[in-house]
C-alpha atoms as a PDB file:
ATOM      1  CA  UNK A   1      92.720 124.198 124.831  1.00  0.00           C
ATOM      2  CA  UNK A   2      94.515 122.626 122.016  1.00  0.00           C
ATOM      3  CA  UNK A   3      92.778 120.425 119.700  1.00  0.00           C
ATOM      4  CA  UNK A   4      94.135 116.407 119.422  1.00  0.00           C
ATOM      5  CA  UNK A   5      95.661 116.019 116.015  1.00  0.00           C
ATOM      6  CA  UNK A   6      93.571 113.632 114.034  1.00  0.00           C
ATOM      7  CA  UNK A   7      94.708 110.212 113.221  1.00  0.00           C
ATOM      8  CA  UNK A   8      95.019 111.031 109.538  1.00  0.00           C
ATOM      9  CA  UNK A   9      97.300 113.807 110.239  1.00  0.00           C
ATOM     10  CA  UNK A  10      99.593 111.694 112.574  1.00  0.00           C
ATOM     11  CA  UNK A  11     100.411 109.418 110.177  1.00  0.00           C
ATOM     12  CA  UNK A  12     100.695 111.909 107.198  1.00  0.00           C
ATOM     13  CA  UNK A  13     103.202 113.505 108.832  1.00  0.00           C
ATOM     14  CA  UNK A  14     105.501 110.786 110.056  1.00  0.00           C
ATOM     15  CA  UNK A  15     104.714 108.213 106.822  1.00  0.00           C
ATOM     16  CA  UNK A  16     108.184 107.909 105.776  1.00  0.00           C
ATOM     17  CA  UNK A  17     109.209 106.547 108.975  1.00  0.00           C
ATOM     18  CA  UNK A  18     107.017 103.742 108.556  1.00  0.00           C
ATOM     19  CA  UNK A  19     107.672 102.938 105.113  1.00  0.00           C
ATOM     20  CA  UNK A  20     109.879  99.831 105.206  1.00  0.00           C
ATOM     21  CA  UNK A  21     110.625  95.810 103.134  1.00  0.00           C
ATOM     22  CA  UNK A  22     112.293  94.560 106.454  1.00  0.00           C
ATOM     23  CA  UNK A  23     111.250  94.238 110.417  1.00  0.00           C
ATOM     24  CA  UNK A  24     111.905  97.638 111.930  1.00  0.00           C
ATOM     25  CA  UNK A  25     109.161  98.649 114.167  1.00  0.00           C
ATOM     26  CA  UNK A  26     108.905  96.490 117.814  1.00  0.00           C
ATOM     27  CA  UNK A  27     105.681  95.262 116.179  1.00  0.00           C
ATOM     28  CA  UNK A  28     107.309  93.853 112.833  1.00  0.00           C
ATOM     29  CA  UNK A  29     108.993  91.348 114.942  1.00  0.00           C
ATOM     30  CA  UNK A  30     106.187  90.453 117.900  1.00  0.00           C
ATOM     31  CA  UNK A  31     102.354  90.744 116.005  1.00  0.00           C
ATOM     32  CA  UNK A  32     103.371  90.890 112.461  1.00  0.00           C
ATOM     33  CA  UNK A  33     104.763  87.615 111.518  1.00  0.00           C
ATOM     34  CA  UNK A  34     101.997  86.099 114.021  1.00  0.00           C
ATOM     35  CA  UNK A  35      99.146  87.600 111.577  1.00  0.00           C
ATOM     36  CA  UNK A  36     100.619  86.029 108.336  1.00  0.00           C
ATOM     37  CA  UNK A  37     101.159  82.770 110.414  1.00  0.00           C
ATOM     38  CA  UNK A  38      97.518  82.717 111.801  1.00  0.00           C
ATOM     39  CA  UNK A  39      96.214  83.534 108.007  1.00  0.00           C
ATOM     40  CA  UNK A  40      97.300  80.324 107.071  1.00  0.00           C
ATOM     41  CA  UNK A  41      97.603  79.097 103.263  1.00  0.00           C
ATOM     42  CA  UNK A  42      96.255  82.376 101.304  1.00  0.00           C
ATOM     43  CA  UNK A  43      97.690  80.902  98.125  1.00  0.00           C
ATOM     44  CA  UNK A  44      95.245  81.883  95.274  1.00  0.00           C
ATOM     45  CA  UNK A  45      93.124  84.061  97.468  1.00  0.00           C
ATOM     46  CA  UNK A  46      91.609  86.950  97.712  1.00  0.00           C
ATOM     47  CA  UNK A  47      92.344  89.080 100.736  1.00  0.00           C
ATOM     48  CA  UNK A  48      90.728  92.629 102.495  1.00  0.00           C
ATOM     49  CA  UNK A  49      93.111  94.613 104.446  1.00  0.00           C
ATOM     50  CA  UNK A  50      91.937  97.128 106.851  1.00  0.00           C
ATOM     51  CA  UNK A  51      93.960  99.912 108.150  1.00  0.00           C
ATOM     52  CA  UNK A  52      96.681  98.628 105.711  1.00  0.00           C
ATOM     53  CA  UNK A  53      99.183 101.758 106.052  1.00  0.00           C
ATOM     54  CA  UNK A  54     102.259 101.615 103.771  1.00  0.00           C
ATOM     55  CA  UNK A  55     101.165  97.730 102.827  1.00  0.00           C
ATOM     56  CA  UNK A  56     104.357  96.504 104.350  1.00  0.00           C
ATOM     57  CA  UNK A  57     101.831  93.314 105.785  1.00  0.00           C
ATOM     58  CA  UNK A  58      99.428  93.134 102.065  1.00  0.00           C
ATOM     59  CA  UNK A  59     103.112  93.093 100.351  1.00  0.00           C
ATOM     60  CA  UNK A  60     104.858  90.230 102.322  1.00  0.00           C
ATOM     61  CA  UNK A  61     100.691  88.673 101.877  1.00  0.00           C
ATOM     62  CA  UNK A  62     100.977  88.734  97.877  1.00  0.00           C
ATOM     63  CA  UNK A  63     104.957  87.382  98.172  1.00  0.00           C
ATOM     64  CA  UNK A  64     102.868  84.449 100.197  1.00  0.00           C
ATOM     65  CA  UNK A  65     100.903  83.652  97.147  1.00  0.00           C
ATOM     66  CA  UNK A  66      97.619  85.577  97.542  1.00  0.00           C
ATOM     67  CA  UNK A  67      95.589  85.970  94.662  1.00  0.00           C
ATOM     68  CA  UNK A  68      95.103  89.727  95.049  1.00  0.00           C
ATOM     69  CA  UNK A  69      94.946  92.457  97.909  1.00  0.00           C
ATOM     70  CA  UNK A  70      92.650  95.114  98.255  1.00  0.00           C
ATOM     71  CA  UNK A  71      93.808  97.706 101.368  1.00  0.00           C
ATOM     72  CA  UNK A  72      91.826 100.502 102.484  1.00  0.00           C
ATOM     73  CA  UNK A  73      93.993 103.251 105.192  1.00  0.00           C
ATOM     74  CA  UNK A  74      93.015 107.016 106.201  1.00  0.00           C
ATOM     75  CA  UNK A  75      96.398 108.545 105.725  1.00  0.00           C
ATOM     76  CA  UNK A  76      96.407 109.542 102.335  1.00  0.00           C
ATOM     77  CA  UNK A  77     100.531 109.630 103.001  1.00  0.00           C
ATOM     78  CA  UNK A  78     100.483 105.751 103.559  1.00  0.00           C
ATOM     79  CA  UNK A  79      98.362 104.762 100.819  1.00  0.00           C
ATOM     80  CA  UNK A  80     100.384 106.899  98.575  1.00  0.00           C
ATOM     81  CA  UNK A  81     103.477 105.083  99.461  1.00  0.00           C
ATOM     82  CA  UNK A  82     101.887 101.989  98.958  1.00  0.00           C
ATOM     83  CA  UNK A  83     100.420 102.201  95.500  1.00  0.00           C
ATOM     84  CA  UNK A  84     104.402 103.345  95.022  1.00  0.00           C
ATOM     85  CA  UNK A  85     105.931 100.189  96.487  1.00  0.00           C
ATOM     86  CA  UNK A  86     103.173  98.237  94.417  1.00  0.00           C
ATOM     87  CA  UNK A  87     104.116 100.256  91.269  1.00  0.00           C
ATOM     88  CA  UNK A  88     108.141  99.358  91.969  1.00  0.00           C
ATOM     89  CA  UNK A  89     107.534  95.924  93.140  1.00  0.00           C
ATOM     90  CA  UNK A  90     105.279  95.251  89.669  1.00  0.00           C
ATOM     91  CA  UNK A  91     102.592  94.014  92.366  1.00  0.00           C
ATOM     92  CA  UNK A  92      99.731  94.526  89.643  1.00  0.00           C
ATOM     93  CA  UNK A  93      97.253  92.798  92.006  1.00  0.00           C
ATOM     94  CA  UNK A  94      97.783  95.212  94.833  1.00  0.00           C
ATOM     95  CA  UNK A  95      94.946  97.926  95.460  1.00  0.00           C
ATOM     96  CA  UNK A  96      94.771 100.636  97.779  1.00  0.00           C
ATOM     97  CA  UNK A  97      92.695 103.499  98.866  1.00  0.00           C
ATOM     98  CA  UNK A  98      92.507 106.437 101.066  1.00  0.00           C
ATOM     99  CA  UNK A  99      89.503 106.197 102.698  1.00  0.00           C
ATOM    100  CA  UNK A 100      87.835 105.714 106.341  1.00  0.00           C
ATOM    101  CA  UNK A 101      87.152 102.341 107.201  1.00  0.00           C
ATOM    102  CA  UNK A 102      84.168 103.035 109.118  1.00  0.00           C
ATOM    103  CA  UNK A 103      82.127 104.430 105.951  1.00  0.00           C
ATOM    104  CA  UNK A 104      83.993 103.495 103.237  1.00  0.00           C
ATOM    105  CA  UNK A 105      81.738 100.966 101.057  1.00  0.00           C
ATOM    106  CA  UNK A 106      83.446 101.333  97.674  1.00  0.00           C
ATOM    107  CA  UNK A 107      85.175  97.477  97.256  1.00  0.00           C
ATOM    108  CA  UNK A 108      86.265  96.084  94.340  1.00  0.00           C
ATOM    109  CA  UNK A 109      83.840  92.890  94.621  1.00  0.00           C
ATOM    110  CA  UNK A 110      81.507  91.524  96.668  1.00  0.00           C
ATOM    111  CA  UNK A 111      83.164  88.310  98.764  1.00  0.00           C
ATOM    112  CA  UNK A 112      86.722  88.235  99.823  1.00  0.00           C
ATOM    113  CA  UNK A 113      88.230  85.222 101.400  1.00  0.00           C
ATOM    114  CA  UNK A 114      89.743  86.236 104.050  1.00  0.00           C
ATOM    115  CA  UNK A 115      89.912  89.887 106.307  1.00  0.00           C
ATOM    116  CA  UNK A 116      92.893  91.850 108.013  1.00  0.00           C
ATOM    117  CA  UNK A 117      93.142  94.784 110.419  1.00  0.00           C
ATOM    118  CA  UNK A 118      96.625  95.379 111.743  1.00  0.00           C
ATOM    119  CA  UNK A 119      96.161  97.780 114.537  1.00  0.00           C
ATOM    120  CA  UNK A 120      93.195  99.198 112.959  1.00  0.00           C
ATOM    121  CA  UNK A 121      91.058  98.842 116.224  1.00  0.00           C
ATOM    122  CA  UNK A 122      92.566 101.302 118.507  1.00  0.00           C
ATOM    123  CA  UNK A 123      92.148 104.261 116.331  1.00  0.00           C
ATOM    124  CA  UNK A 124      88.573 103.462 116.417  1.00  0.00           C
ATOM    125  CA  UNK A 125      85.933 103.609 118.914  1.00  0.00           C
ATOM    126  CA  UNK A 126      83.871 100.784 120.352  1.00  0.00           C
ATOM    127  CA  UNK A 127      81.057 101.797 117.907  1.00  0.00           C
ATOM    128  CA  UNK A 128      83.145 102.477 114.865  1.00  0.00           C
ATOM    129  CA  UNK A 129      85.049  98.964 115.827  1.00  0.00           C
ATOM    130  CA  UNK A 130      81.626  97.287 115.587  1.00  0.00           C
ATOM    131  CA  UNK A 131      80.521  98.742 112.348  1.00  0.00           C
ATOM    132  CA  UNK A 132      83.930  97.775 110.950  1.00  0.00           C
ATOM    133  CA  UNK A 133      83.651  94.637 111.743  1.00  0.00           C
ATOM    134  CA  UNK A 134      79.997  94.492 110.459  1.00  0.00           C
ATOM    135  CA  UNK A 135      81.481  95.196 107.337  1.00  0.00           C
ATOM    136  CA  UNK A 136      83.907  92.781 107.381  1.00  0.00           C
ATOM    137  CA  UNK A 137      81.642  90.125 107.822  1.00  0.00           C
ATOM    138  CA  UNK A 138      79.408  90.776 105.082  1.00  0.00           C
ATOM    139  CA  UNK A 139      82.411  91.122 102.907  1.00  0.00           C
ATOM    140  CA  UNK A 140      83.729  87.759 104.276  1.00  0.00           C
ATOM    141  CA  UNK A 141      82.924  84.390 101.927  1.00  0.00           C
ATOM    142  CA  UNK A 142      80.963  81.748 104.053  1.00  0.00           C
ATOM    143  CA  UNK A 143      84.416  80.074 104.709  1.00  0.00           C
ATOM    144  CA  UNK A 144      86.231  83.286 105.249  1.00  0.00           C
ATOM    145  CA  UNK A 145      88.923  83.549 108.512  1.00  0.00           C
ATOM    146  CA  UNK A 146      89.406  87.250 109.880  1.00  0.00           C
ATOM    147  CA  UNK A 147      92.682  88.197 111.739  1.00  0.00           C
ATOM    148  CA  UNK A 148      93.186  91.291 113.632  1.00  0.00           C
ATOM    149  CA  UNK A 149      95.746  92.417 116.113  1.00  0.00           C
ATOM    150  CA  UNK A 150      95.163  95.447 119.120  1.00  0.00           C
ATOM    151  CA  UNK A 151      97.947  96.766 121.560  1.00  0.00           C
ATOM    152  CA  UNK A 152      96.861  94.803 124.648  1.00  0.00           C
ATOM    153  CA  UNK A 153      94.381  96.152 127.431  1.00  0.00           C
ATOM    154  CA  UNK A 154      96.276  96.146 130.293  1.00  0.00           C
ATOM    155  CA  UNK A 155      99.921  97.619 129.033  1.00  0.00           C
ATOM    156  CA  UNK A 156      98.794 100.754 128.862  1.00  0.00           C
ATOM    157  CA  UNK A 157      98.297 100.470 133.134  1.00  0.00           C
ATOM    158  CA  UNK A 158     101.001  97.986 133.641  1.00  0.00           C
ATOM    159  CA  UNK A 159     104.592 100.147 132.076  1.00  0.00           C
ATOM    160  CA  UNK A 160     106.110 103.406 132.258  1.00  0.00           C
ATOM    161  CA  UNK A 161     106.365 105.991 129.605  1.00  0.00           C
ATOM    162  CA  UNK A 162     109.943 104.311 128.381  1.00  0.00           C
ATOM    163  CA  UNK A 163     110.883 102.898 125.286  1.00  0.00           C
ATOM    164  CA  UNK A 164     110.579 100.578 122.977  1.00  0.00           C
ATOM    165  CA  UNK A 165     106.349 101.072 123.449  1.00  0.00           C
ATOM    166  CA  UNK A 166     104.029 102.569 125.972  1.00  0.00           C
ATOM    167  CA  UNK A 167     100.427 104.672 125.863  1.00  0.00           C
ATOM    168  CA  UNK A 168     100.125 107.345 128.908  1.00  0.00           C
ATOM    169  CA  UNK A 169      96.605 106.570 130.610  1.00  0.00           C
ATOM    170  CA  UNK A 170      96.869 109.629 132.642  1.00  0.00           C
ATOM    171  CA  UNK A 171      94.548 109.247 135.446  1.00  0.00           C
ATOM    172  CA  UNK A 172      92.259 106.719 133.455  1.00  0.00           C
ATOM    173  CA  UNK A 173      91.832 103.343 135.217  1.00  0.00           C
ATOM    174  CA  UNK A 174      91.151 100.215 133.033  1.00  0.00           C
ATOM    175  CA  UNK A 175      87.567 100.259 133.433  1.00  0.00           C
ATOM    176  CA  UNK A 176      87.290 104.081 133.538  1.00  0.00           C
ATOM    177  CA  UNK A 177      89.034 104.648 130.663  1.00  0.00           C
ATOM    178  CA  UNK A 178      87.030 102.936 128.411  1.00  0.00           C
ATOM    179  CA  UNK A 179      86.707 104.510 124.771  1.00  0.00           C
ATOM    180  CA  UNK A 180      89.518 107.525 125.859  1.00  0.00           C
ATOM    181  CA  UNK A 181      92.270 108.265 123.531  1.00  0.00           C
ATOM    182  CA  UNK A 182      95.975 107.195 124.995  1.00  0.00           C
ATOM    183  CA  UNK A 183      98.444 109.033 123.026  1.00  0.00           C
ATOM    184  CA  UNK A 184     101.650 106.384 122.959  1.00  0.00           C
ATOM    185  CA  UNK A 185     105.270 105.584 121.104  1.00  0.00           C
ATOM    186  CA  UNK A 186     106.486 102.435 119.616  1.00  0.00           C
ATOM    187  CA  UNK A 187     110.061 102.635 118.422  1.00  0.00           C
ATOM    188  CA  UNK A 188     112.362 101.037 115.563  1.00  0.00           C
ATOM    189  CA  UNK A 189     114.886  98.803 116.030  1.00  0.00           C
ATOM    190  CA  UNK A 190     117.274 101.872 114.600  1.00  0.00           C
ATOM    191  CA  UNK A 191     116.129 104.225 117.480  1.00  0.00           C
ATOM    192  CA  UNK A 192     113.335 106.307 115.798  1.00  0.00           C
ATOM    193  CA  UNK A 193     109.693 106.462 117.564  1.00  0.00           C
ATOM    194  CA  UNK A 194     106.513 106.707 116.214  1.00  0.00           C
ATOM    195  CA  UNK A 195     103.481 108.509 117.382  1.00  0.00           C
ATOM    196  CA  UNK A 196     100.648 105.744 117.832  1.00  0.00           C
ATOM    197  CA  UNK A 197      97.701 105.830 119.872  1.00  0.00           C
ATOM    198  CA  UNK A 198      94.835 103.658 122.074  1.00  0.00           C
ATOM    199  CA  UNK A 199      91.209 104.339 121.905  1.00  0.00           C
ATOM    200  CA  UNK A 200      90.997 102.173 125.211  1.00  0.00           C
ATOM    201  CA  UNK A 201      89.137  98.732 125.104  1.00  0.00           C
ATOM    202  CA  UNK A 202      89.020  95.891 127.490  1.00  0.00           C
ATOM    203  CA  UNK A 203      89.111  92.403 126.550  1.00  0.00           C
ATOM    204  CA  UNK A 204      85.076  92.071 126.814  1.00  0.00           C
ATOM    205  CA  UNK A 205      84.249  95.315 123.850  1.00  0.00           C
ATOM    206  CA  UNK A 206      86.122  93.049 121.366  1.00  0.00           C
ATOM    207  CA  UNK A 207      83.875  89.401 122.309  1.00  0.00           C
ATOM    208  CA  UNK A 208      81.135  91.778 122.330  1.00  0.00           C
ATOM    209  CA  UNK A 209      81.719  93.368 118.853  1.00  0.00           C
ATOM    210  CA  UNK A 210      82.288  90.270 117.063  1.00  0.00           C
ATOM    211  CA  UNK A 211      78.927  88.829 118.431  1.00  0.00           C
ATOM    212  CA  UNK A 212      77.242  92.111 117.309  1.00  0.00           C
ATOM    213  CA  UNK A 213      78.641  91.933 113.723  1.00  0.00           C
ATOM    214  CA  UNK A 214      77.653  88.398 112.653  1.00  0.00           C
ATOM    215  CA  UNK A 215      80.441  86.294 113.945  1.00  0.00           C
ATOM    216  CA  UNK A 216      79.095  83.264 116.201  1.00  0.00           C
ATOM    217  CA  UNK A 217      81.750  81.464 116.654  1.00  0.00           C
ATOM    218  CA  UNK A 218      84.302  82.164 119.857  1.00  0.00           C
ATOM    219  CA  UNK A 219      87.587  83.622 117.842  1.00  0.00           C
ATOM    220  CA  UNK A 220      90.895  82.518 118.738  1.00  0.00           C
ATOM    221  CA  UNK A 221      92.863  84.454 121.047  1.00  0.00           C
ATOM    222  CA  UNK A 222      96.601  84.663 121.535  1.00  0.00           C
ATOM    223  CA  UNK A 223      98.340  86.944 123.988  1.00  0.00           C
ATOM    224  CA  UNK A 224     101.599  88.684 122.289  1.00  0.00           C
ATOM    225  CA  UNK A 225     104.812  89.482 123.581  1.00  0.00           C
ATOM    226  CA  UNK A 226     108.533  89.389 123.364  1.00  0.00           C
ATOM    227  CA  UNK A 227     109.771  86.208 123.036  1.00  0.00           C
ATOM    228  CA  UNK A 228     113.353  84.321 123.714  1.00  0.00           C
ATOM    229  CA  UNK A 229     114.111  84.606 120.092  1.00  0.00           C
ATOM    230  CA  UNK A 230     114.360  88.266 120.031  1.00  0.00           C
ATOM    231  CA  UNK A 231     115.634  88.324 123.201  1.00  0.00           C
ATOM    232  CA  UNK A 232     118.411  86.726 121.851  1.00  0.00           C
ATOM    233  CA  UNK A 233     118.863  88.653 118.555  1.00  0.00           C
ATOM    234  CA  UNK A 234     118.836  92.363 120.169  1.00  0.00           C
ATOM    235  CA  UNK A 235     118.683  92.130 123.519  1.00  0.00           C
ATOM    236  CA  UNK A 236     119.077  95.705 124.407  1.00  0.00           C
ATOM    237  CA  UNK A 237     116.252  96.638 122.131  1.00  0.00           C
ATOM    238  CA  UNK A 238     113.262  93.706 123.070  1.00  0.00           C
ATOM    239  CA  UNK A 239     114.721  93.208 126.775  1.00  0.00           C
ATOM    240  CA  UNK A 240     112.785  96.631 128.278  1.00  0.00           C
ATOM    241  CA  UNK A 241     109.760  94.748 127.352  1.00  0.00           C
ATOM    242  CA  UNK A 242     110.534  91.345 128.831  1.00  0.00           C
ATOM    243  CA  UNK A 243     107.595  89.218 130.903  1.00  0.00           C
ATOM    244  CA  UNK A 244     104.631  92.078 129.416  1.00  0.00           C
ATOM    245  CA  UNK A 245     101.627  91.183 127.537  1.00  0.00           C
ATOM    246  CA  UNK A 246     102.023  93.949 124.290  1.00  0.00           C
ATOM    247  CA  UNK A 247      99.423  93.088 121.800  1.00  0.00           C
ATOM    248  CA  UNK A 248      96.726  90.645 120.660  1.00  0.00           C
ATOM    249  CA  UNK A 249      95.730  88.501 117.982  1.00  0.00           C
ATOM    250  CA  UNK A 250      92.130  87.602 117.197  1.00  0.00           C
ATOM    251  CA  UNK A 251      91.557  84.823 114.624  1.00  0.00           C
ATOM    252  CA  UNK A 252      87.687  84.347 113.777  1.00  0.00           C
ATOM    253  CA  UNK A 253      86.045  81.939 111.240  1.00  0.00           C
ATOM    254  CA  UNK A 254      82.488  82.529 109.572  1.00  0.00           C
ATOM    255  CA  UNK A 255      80.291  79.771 110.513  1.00  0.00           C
ATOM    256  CA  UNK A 256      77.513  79.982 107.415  1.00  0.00           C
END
């Protein structure tokens, strides 16, 4: 029986489809903007992305007025491309490194205001979540705000295996699949799809994960999906994916 590729090998090989400066991906247009918007003023600030891929999000966070960036990703492809982009772009206060996020303890200082992981979560297990987000609180200043985004729970057992996104449960249930691997695609806008995948969560693991790492207060929760604005600007592309729930955005604040 064939081996699953890894994660980091995924990505390697399909990097340049990924690198982009504009909205291409389904998820550029419906989590994206939503994580920038929930960050809130970031002028002068220092901010920790996790799972930061090509730095398409840290890039459009510096052009926001952030202070500085520091973005850790295991596809040595991505990070390369993003230390390139930084190097073009003269984004001197961009930093990135190939490393896992789950043991990775090498940062560049000890407090950063606030936290990012952009589909970071459902490469990762419900332990290696927790741990993560350990991390991230300890690395979190006693005002910090974390923002993450996830594909949501129930798509994966609510569409078909048809474009523009979708993760094939198999046989898995929502409660039986819990911590299984859905292999999925999420396509551009100019008709190329992406491998991604779904270590499979329900809505409780994440609650329960923040509580375990440190976080006591209740996060904010918002329910993505396509919306009547990009319904209107491509509506062959975003109308397939009309009336689902696709991803969602956690927003916590440290309570010290």
């Amino acid at each position: 029986m064939n081996q699953p590729l890894s994660t980091e090998t995924i990505y390697n090989a399909q990097a340049g489809n990924w690198l982009r400066s504009e909205k291409v991906l389904l998820s550029d247009f419906t989590a994206r903007p939503r994580v920038l918007e929930e960050l809130g003023d970031i002028a002068g600030q220092d901010i920790l992305d996790f799972g930061c891929g090509e730095g398409y999000v840290s890039r459009m966070i510096l052009e926001n007025g952030a202070r500085s960036i520091f973005g850790i990703d295991s596809s040595a492809e991505m990070i390369g491309q993003a230390q390139a982009m930084a190097a073009e772009l003269e984004l001197s206060t961009a930093s990135y490194t190939a490393a896992n996020a789950v043991t990775f303890d090498q940062f560049p200082q000890k407090s950063f205001d606030k936290a990012i992981a952009v589909f970071l979560f459902n490469y990762l297990t419900i332990e290696e979540m927790t741990q993560v987000m350990t991390k991230v609180r300890s690395l979190l200043a006693s005002t910090g705000t974390f923002v993450f985004t996830v594909p949501h729970p129930c798509l994966p057992f609510m569409r078909e295996e048809t474009p523009p996104f979708y993760f094939e449960h198999g046989e898995k249930s929502y409660f039986d699949g819990i911590n299984q691997t859905f292999e999925g695609k999420i396509w551009r806008r100019d008709g190329i799809p992406v491998s991604v995948r779904c270590v499979h969560k329900t809505f409780s693991h994440y609650f329960e994960a923040l509580k375990a790492a440190g976080f006591n207060l209740l996060p904010q929760v918002n329910e993505l999906a396509v919306t009547d604005e990009h319904l209107a600007l491509d509506p062959e592309f975003f109308g397939p994916m009309k009336g689902y729930p696709l991803h969602v955005l956690f927003k916590v604040q440290v309570n010290d």
